[in-house]
Protein backbone atom coordinates (compact mmCIF):
# COMPACT_ATOMS: atom_id res chain seq x y z
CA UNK A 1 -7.28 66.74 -97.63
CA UNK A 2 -9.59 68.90 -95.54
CA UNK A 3 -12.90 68.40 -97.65
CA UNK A 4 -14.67 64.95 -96.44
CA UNK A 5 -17.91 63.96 -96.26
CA UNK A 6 -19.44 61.38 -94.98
CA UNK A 7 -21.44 58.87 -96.99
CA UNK A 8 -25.34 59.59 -97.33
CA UNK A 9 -26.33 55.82 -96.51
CA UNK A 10 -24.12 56.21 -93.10
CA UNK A 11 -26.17 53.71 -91.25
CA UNK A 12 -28.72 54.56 -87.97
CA UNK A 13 -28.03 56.72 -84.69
CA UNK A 14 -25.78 58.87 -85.51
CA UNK A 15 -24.05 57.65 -88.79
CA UNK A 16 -20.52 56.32 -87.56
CA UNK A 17 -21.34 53.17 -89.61
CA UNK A 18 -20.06 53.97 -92.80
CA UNK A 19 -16.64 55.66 -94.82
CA UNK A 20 -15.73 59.43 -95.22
CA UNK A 21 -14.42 60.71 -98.96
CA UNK A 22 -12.56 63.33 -99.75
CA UNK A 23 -11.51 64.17 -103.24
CA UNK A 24 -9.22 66.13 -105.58
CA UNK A 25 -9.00 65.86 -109.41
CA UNK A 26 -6.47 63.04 -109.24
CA UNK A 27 -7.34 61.12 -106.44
CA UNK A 28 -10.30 60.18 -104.14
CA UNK A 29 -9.26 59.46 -100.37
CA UNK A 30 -10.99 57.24 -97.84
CA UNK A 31 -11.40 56.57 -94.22
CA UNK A 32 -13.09 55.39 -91.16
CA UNK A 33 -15.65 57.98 -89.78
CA UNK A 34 -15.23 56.32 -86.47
CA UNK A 35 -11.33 56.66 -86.18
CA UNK A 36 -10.67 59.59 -88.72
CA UNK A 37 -6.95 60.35 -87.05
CA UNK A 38 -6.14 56.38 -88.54
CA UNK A 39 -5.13 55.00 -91.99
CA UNK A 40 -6.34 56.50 -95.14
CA UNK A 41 -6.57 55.12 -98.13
CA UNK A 42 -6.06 57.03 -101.58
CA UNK A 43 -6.77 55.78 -104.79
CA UNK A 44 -6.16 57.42 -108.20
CA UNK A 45 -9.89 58.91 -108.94
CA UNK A 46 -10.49 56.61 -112.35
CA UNK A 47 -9.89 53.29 -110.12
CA UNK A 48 -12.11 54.36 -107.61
CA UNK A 49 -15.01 55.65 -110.32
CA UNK A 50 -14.35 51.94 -111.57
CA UNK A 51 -14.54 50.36 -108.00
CA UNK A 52 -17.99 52.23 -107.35
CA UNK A 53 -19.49 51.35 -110.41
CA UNK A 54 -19.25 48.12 -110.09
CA UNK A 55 -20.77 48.52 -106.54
CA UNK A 56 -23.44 49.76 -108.22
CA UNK A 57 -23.85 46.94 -110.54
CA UNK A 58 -23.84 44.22 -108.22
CA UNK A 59 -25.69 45.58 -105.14
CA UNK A 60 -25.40 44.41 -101.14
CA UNK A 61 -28.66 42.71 -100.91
């Protein structure tokens, strides 16, 4: 996958607190923005629609 993006609530300085997406119409991939080169991990696109949602619902405080 060659389209991430990194996440708009990426934390202070210079954002390499937070995740990088990357999508395609099956599946949503995710990774460190600090160690991009590492582990990513893909997850079919309804599970992850499911996963935010309820991140959503039930917010950090």
């Amino acid at each position: 996958m060659d389209n991430w993006r990194k996440s708009s609530y990426s934390g202070e300085g210079d954002g390499n607190s937070c995740v990088e997406i990357a999508n395609t119409p099956t599946h949503v991939a995710v990774r460190d923005t600090k160690t991009p080169s590492r582990a990513t991990l893909t997850f079919p696109a309804p599970a992850f629609t499911t996963f935010i949602e309820a991140l959503m619902q039930h917010p950090h405080p």
